[in-house]
Protein backbone atom coordinates (compact mmCIF):
# COMPACT_ATOMS: atom_id res chain seq x y z
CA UNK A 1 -11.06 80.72 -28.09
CA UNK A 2 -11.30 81.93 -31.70
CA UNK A 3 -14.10 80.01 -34.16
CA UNK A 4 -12.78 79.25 -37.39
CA UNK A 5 -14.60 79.41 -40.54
CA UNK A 6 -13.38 78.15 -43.99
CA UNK A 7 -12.57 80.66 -47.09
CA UNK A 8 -11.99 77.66 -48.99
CA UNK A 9 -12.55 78.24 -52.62
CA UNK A 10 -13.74 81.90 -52.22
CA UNK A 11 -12.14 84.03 -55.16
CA UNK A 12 -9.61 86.34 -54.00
CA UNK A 13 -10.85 89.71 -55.04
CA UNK A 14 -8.27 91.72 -52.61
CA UNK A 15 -7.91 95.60 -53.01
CA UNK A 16 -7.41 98.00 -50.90
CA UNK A 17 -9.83 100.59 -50.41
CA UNK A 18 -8.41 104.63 -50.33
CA UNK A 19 -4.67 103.66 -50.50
CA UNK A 20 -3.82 102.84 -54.14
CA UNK A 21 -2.94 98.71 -53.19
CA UNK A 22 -1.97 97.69 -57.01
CA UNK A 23 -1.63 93.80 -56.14
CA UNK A 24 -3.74 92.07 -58.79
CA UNK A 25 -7.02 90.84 -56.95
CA UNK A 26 -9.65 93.41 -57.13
CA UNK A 27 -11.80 95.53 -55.23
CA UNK A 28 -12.47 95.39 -51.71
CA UNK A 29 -11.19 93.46 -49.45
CA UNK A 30 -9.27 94.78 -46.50
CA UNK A 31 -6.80 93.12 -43.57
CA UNK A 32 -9.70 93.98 -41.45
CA UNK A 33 -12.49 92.26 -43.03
CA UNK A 34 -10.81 89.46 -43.91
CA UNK A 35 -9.64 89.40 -40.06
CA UNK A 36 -13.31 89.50 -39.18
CA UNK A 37 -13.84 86.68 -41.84
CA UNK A 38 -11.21 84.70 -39.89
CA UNK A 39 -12.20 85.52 -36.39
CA UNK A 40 -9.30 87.13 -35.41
CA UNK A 41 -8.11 90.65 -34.17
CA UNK A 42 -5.90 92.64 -36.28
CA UNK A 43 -4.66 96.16 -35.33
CA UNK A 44 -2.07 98.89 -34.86
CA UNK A 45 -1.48 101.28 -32.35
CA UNK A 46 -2.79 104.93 -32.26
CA UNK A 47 0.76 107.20 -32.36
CA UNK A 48 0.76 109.58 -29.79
CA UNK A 49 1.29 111.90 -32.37
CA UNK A 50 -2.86 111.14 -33.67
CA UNK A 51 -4.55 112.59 -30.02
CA UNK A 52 -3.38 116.28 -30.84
CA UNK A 53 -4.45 116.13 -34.53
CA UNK A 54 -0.73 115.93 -35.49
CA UNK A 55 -1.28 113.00 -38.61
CA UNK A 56 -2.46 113.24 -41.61
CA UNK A 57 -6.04 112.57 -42.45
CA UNK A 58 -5.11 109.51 -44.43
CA UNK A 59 -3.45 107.83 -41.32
CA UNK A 60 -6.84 107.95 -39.93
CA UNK A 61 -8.61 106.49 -42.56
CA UNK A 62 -6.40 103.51 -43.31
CA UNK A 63 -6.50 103.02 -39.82
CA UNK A 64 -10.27 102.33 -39.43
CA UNK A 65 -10.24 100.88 -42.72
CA UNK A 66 -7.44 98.28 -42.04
CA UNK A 67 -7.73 97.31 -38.53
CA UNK A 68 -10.36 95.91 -36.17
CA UNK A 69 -8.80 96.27 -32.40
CA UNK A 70 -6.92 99.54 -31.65
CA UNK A 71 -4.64 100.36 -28.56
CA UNK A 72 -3.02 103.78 -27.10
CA UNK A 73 0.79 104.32 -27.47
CA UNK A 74 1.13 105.63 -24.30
CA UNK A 75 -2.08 107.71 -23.38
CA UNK A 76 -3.45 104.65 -20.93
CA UNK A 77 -0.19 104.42 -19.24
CA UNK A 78 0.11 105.43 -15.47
CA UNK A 79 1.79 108.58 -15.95
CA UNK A 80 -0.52 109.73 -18.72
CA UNK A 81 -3.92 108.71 -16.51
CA UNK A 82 -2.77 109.95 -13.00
CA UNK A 83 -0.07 112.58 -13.22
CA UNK A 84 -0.51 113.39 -9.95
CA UNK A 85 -1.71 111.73 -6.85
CA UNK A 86 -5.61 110.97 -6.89
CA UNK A 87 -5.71 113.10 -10.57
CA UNK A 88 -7.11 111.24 -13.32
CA UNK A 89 -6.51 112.19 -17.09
CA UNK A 90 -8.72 110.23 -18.67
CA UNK A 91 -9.01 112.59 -22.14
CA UNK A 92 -6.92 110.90 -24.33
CA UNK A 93 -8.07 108.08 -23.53
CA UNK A 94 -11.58 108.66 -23.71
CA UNK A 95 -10.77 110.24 -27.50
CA UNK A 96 -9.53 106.77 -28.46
CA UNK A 97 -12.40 104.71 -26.73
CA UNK A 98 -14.98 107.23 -28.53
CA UNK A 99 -13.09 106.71 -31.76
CA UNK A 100 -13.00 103.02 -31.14
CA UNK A 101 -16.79 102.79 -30.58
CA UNK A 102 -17.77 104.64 -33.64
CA UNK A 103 -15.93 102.65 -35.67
CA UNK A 104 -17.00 99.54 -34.37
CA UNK A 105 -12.96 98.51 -32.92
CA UNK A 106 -12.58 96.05 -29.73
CA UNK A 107 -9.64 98.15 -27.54
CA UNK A 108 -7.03 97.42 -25.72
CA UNK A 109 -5.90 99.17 -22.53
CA UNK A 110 -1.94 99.54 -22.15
CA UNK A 111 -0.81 99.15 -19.09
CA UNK A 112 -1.47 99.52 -15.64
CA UNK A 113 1.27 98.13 -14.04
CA UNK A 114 5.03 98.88 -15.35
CA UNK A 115 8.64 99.40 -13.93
CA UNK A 116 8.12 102.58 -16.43
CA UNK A 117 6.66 105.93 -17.36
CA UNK A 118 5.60 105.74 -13.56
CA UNK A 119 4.56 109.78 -12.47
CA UNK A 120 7.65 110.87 -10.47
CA UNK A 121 5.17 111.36 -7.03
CA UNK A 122 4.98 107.52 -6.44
CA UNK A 123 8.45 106.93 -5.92
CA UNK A 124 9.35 110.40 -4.25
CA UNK A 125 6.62 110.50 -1.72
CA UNK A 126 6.07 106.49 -1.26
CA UNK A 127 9.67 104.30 -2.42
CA UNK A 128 10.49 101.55 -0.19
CA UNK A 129 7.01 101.91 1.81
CA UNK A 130 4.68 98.41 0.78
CA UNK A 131 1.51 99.62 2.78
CA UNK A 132 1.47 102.80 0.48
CA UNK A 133 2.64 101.59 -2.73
CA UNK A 134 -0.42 98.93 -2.70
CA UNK A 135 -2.81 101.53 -1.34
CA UNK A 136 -1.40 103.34 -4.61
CA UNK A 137 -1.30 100.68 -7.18
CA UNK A 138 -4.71 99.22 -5.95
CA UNK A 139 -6.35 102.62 -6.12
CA UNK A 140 -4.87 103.38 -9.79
CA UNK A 141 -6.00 100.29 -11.11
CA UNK A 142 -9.56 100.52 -9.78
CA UNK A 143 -10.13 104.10 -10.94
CA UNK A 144 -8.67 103.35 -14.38
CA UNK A 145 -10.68 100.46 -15.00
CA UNK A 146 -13.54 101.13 -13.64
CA UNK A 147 -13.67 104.51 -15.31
CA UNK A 148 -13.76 102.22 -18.71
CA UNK A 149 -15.65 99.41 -17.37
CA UNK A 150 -17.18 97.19 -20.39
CA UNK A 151 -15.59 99.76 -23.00
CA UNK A 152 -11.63 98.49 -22.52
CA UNK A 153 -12.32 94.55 -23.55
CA UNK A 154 -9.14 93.90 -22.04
CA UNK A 155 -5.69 94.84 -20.50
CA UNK A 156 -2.30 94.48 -20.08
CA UNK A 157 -2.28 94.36 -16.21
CA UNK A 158 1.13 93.80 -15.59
CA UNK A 159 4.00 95.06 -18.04
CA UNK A 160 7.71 93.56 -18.60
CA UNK A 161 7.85 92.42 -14.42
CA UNK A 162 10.75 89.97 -15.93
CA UNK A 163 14.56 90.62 -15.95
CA UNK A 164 15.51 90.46 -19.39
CA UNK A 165 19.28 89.16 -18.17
CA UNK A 166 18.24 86.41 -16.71
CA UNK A 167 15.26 84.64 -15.99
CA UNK A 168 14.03 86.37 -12.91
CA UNK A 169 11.90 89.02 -11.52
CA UNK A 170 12.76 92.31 -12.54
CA UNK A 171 14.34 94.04 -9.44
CA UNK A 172 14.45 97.24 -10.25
CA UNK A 173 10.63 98.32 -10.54
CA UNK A 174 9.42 100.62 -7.45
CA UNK A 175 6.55 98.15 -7.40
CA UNK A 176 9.06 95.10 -6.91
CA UNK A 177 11.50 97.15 -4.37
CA UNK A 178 8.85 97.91 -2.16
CA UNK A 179 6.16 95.09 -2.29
CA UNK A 180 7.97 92.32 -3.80
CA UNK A 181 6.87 90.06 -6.63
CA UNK A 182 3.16 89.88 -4.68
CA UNK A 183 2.07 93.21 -6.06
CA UNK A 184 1.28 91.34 -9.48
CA UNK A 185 -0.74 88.89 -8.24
CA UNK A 186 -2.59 91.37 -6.42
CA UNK A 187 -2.81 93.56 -9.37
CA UNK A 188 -4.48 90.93 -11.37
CA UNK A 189 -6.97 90.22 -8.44
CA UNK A 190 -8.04 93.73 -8.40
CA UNK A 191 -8.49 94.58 -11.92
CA UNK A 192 -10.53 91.36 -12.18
CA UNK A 193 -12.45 92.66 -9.44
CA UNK A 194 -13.80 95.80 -10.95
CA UNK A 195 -14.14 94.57 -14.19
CA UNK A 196 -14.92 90.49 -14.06
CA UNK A 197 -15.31 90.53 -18.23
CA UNK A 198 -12.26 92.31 -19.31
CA UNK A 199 -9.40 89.61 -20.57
CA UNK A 200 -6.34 90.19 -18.14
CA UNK A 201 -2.91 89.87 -19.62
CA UNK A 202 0.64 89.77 -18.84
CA UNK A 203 2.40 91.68 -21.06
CA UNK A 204 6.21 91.43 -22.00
CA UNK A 205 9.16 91.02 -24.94
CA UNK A 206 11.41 88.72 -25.93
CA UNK A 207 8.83 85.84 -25.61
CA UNK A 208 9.70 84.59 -29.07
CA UNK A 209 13.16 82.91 -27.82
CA UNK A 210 11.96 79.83 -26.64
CA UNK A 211 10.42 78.03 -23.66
CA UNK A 212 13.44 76.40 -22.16
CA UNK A 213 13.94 77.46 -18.38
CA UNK A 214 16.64 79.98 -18.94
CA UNK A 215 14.61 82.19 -21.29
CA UNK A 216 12.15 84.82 -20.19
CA UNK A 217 9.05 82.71 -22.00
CA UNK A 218 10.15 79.61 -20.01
CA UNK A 219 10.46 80.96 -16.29
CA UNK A 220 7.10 83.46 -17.64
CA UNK A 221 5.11 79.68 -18.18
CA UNK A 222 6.10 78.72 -14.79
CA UNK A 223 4.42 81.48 -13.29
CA UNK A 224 1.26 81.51 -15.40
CA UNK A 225 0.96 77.91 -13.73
CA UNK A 226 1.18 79.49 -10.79
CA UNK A 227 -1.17 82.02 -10.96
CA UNK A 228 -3.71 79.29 -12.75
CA UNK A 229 -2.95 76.84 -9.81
CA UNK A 230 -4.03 79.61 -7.35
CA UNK A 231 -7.00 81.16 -9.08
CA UNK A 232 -4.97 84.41 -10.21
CA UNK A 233 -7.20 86.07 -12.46
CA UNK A 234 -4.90 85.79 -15.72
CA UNK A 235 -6.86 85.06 -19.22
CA UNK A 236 -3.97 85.69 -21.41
CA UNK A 237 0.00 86.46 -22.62
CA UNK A 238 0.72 88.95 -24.79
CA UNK A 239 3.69 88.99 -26.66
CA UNK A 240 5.15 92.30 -27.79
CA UNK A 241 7.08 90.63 -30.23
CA UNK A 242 9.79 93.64 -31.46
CA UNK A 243 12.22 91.32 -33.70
CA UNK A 244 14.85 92.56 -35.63
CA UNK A 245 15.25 91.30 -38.71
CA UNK A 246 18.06 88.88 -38.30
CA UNK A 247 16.59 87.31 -34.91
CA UNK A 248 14.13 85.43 -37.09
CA UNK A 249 16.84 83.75 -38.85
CA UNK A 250 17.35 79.80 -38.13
CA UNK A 251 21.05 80.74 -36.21
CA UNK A 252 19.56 82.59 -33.82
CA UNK A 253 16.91 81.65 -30.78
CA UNK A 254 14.20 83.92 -31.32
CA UNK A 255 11.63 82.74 -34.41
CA UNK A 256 7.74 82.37 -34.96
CA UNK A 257 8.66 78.53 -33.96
CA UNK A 258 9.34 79.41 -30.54
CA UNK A 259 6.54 81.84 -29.88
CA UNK A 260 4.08 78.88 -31.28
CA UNK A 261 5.75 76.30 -28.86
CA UNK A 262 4.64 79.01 -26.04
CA UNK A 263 1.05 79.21 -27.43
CA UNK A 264 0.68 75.53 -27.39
CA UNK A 265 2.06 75.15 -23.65
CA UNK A 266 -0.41 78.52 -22.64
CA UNK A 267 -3.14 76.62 -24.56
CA UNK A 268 -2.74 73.19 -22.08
CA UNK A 269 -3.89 76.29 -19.41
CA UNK A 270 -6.16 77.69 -20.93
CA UNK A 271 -4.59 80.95 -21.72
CA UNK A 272 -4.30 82.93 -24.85
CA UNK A 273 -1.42 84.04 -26.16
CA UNK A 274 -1.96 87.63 -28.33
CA UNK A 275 0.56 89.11 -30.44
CA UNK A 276 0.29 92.66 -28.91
CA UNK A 277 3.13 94.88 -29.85
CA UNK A 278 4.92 93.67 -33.58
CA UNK A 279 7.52 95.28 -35.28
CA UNK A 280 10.56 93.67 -37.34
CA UNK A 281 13.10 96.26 -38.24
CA UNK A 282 16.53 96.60 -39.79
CA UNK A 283 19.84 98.13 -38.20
CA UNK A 284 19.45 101.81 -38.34
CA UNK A 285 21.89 103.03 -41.45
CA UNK A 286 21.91 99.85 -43.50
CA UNK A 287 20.55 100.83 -46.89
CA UNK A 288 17.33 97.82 -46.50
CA UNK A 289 17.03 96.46 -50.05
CA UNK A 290 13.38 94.99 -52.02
CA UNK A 291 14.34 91.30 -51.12
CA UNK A 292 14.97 92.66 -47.70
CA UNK A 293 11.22 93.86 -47.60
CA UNK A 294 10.28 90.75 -49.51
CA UNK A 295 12.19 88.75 -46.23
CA UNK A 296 10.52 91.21 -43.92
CA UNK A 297 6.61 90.35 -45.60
CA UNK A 298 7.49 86.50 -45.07
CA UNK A 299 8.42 86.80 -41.08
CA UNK A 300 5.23 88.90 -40.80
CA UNK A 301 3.18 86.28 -42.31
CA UNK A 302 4.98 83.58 -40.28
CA UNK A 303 3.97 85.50 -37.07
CA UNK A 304 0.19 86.05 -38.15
CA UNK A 305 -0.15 81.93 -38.91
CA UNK A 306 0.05 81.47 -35.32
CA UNK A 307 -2.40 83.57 -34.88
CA UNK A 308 -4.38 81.80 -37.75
CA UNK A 309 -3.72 78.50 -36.77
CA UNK A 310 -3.16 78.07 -32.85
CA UNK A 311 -6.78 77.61 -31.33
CA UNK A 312 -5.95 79.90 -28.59
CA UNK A 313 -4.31 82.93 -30.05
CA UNK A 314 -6.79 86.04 -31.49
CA UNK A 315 -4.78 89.26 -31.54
CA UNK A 316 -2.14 90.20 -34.26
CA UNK A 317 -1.46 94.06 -33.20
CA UNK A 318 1.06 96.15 -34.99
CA UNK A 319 3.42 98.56 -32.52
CA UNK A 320 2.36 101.66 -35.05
CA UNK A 321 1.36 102.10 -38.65
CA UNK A 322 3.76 103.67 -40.79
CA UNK A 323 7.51 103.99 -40.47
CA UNK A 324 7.29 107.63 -40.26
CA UNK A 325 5.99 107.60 -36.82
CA UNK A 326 7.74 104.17 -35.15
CA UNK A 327 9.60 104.22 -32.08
CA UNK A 328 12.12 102.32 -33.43
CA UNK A 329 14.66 104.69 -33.71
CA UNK A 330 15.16 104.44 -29.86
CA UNK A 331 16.22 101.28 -30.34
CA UNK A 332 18.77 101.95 -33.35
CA UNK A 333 16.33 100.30 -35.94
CA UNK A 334 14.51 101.40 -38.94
CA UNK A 335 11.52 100.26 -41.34
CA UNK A 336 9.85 97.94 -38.96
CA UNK A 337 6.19 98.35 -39.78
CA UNK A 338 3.71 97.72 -42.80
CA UNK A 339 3.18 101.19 -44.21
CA UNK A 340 6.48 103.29 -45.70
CA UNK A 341 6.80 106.94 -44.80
CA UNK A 342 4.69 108.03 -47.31
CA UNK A 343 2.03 105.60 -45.97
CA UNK A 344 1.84 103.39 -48.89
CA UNK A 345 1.82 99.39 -48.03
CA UNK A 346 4.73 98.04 -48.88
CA UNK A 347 5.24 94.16 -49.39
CA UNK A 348 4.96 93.03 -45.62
CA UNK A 349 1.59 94.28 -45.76
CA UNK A 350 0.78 92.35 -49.30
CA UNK A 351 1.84 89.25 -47.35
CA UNK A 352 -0.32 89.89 -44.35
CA UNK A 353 -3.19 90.30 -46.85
CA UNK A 354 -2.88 87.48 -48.93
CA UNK A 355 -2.22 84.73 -45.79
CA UNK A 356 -5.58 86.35 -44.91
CA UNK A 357 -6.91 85.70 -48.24
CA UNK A 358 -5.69 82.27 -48.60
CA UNK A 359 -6.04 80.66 -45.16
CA UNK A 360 -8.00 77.67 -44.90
CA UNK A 361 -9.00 76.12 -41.34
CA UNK A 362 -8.31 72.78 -40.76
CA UNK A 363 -11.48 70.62 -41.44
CA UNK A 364 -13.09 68.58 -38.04
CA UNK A 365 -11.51 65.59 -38.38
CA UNK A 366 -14.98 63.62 -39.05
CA UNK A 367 -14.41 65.55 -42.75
CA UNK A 368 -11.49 64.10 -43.22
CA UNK A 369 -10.65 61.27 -45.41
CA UNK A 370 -8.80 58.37 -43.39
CA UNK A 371 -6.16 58.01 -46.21
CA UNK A 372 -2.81 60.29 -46.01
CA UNK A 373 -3.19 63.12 -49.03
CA UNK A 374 -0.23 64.25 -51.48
CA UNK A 375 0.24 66.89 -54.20
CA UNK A 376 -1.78 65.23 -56.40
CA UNK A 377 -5.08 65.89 -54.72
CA UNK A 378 -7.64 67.88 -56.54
CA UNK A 379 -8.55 71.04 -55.01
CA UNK A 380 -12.40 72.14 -55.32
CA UNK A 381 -14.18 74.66 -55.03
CA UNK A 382 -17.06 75.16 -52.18
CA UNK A 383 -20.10 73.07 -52.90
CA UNK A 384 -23.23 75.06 -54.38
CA UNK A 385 -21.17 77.71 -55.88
CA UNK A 386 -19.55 76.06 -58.68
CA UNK A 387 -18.63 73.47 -60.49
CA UNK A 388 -15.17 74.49 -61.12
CA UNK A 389 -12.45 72.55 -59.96
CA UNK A 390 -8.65 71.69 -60.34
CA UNK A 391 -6.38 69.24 -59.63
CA UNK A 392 -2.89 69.29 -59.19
CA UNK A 393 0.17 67.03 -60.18
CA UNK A 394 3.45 68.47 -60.80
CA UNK A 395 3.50 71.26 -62.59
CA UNK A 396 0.41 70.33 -64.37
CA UNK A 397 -2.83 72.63 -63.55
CA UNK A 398 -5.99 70.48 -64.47
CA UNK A 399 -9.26 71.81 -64.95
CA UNK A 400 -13.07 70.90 -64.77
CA UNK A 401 -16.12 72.08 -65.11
CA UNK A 402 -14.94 74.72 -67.58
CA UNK A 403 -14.18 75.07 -71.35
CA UNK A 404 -12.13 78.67 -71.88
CA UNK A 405 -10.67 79.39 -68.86
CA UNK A 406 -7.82 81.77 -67.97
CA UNK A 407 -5.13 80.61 -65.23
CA UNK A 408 -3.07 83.32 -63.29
CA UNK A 409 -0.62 82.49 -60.68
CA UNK A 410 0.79 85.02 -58.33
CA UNK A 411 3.19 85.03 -55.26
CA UNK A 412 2.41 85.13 -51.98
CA UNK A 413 3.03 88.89 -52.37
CA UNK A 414 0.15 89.10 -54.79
CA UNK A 415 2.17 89.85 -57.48
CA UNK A 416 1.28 88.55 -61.02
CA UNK A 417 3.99 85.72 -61.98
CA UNK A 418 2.48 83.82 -64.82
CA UNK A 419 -1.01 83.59 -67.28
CA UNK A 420 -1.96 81.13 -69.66
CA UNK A 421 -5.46 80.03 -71.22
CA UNK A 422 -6.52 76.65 -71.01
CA UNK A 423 -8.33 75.42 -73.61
CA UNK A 424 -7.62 72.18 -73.66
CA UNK A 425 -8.31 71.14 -69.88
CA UNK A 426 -4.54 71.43 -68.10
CA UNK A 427 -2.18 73.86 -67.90
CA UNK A 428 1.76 73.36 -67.39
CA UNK A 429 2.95 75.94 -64.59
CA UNK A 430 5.94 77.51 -65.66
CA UNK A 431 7.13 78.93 -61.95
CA UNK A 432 9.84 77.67 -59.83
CA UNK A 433 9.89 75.99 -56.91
CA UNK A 434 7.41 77.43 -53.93
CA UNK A 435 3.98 78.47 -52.82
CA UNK A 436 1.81 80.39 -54.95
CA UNK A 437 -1.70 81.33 -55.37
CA UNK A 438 -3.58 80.36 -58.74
CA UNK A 439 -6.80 81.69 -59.68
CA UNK A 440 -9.06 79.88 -62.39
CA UNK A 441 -11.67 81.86 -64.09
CA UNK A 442 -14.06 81.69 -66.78
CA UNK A 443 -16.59 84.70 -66.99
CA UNK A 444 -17.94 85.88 -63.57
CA UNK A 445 -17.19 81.91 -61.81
CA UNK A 446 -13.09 81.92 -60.18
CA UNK A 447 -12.12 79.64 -57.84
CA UNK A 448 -8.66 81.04 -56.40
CA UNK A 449 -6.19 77.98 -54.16
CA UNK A 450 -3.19 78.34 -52.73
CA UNK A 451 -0.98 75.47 -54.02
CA UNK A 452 3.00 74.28 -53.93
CA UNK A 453 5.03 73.88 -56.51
CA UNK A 454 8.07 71.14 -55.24
């Protein structure tokens, strides 16, 4: 479970260091210190493209700058580790794990288990024939995690082993067609067994459309009880989350809603749920406007408050970091990630850092005053720092504690919407209706709140 610490009151002083972020809080800040600030893993994938020196040197650097847990595209995958029978390829992945260490980045190993990208030999020499297939599957997943024993701080053991037409096994792996539905519990028991304080997940998509019994997340709940029930060695979901644009909509199932409903049921089992594979992209060929991007920021920041806010969810990984190299286009979708082509941030990425900025835990309840609160509370700032403070009612910004301050309210993009100086202890907020962030400062004190205007 994550430990939450407050930012309350903390002046927002956001900017992004080596990529030319011109949102209006200054200097330093970065999604992956405030992500250590807020306990929480955020990350992005290495592109395949990154292990044979194919990027640019700036993808590299905004990726260590930006991001805290880092995971292989496809270099940890079966195929990629043991292209042929009892032959291990373990030099991508070591690059990554050797990268990850010197830049101080918890990893993730993807996956050891899957229906696909399965070395032709397996099938070809052993399809159909259980004894061998576990003698193969068992011996995979002990060499592969015991080759990165205490440097992989967890996996995805089993990958997408549910039917996404109905709410059933997926019949079609070599794994399921010759062992049966057995071969994941089994793989979970073995990876646990080699490595006893790596975090085992189960891995899949479409997660995000509810927990009713007909969808995938429902019938996947039924068998982490399972597993639970009977010791299986499962510590966590992880939920790949690849949304298109419209599927976050409130016509249509899938929504950050639903994928919070399955973090609270995980949570009465004492499983994590981890965001492990995010991407929101528009139908390839539709010309995607600014208040498309705007629309896009918002659902990213509606995914990441889970992550924030559910006790037992930690991980918030991006499925790549720039739309220039996305895999998207496979799936006839476009501009799904955070960074444009040219690898500048673009406003999903502004939203992502101010939620960061302006997330405040919820107190423990023996803080709490007994009486309900409304918009009128004041808001202060943290005790010891300074004596600045404001209070809200309406539209009306009141100040203490200060004489000459200046009052700047931006959206939850970061952008600049209004200024005034007080100077006579309130301020009337000329925005519309909605949540904003409003910064107070006078010389070198600021006290920065996130507050709603109804």
């Amino acid at each position: 479970m994550k430990i939450t610490r407050s930012l309350s009151g903390v002046a927002l002083s956001a900017a992004l260091l080596g990529v030319g972020f011109s949102n209006a809080f200054a200097e330093e800040e970065t999604l992956r210190s405030l992500a250590d600030k807020n306990n929480i893993y955020i990350g992005a994938i290495l592109n395949s493209q990154w292990f044979g020196g194919g990027l640019p040197g700036n993808y590299e650097q905004i990726h260590k700058t930006q991001f805290n847990i880092v995971v292989a595209e496809n270099e940890m995958k079966f195929d990629a580790t043991e292209p042929s029978e009892g032959q291990f390829n373990y030099n991508n992945g070591d690059k990554m794990v050797k990268y990850a260490q010197q830049n101080g980045m918890r990893v993730r190993g993807h996956a050891l288990a899957w229906h696909s990208q399965v070395p032709g030999w397996v099938n070809q020499k052993y399809g159909g024939n259980k004894k061998e297939l576990l003698r193969v599957l068992k011996n995979h997943i002990e060499k592969v995690v015991g080759h990165w024993k205490g440097q992989v701080a967890e996996w995805d053991v089993v990958n997408e082993a549910i039917s996404n037409n109905e709410p059933q096994w997926r019949t079609g792996s070599v794994w399921y067609q010759g062992i049966g539905p057995e071969f994941i519990d089994s793989a979970f028991v073995w990876a646990h067994a080699v490595d006893p304080d790596a975090e085992l997940c189960y891995n899949d998509y479409n997660l995000e459309q509810g927990v009713n019994p007909k969808a995938k997340a429902g019938f996947l709940l039924e068998q982490v009880k399972r597993w639970v029930a009977n010791g299986i060695p499962i510590h966590c979901v992880g939920s790949q989350t690849h949304v298109e644009d419209t599927t976050t909509d409130k016509h249509f199932i899938g929504s950050p809603d639903s994928l919070r409903s399955l973090a609270k049921e995980l949570a009465k089992l004492n499983v994590k749920l981890k965001i492990t594979e995010l991407d929101i992209g528009f139908k390839s060929g539709i010309n995607v406007s600014k208040s498309d991007l705007e629309r896009q920021g918002q659902t990213f920041r509606q995914y990441l408050d889970i992550v924030l806010e559910e006790p037992n969810a930690d991980t918030y990984l991006i499925w790549g970091v720039s739309d220039k190299w996305s895999w998207l286009g496979g799936l006839n979708r476009q501009k799904g990630l955070i960074y444009d082509d040219n690898l500048q941030p673009k406003p999903a990425f502004d939203s992502i850092l101010v939620r960061l900025q302006t997330y405040e835990p919820p107190q423990d309840s023996s803080d709490k005053d007994s009486t309900e609160k409304d918009s009128t509370d004041a808001f202060k700032a943290i005790a010891g720092l300074t004596s600045l403070s404001i209070h809200l009612s309406g539209r009306t910004l009141s100040i203490a504690g200060a004489t000459a301050t200046k009052v700047e309210i931006f959206d939850m993009q970061g952008r600049p919407v209004f200024s005034a100086k007080n100077v006579k202890g309130s301020v009337d907020l000329k925005v519309t209706e909605g949540l904003y962030i409003v910064r107070v400062r006078e010389g070198s004190v600021s006290l920065t709140k996130r507050i709603a205007i109804h």
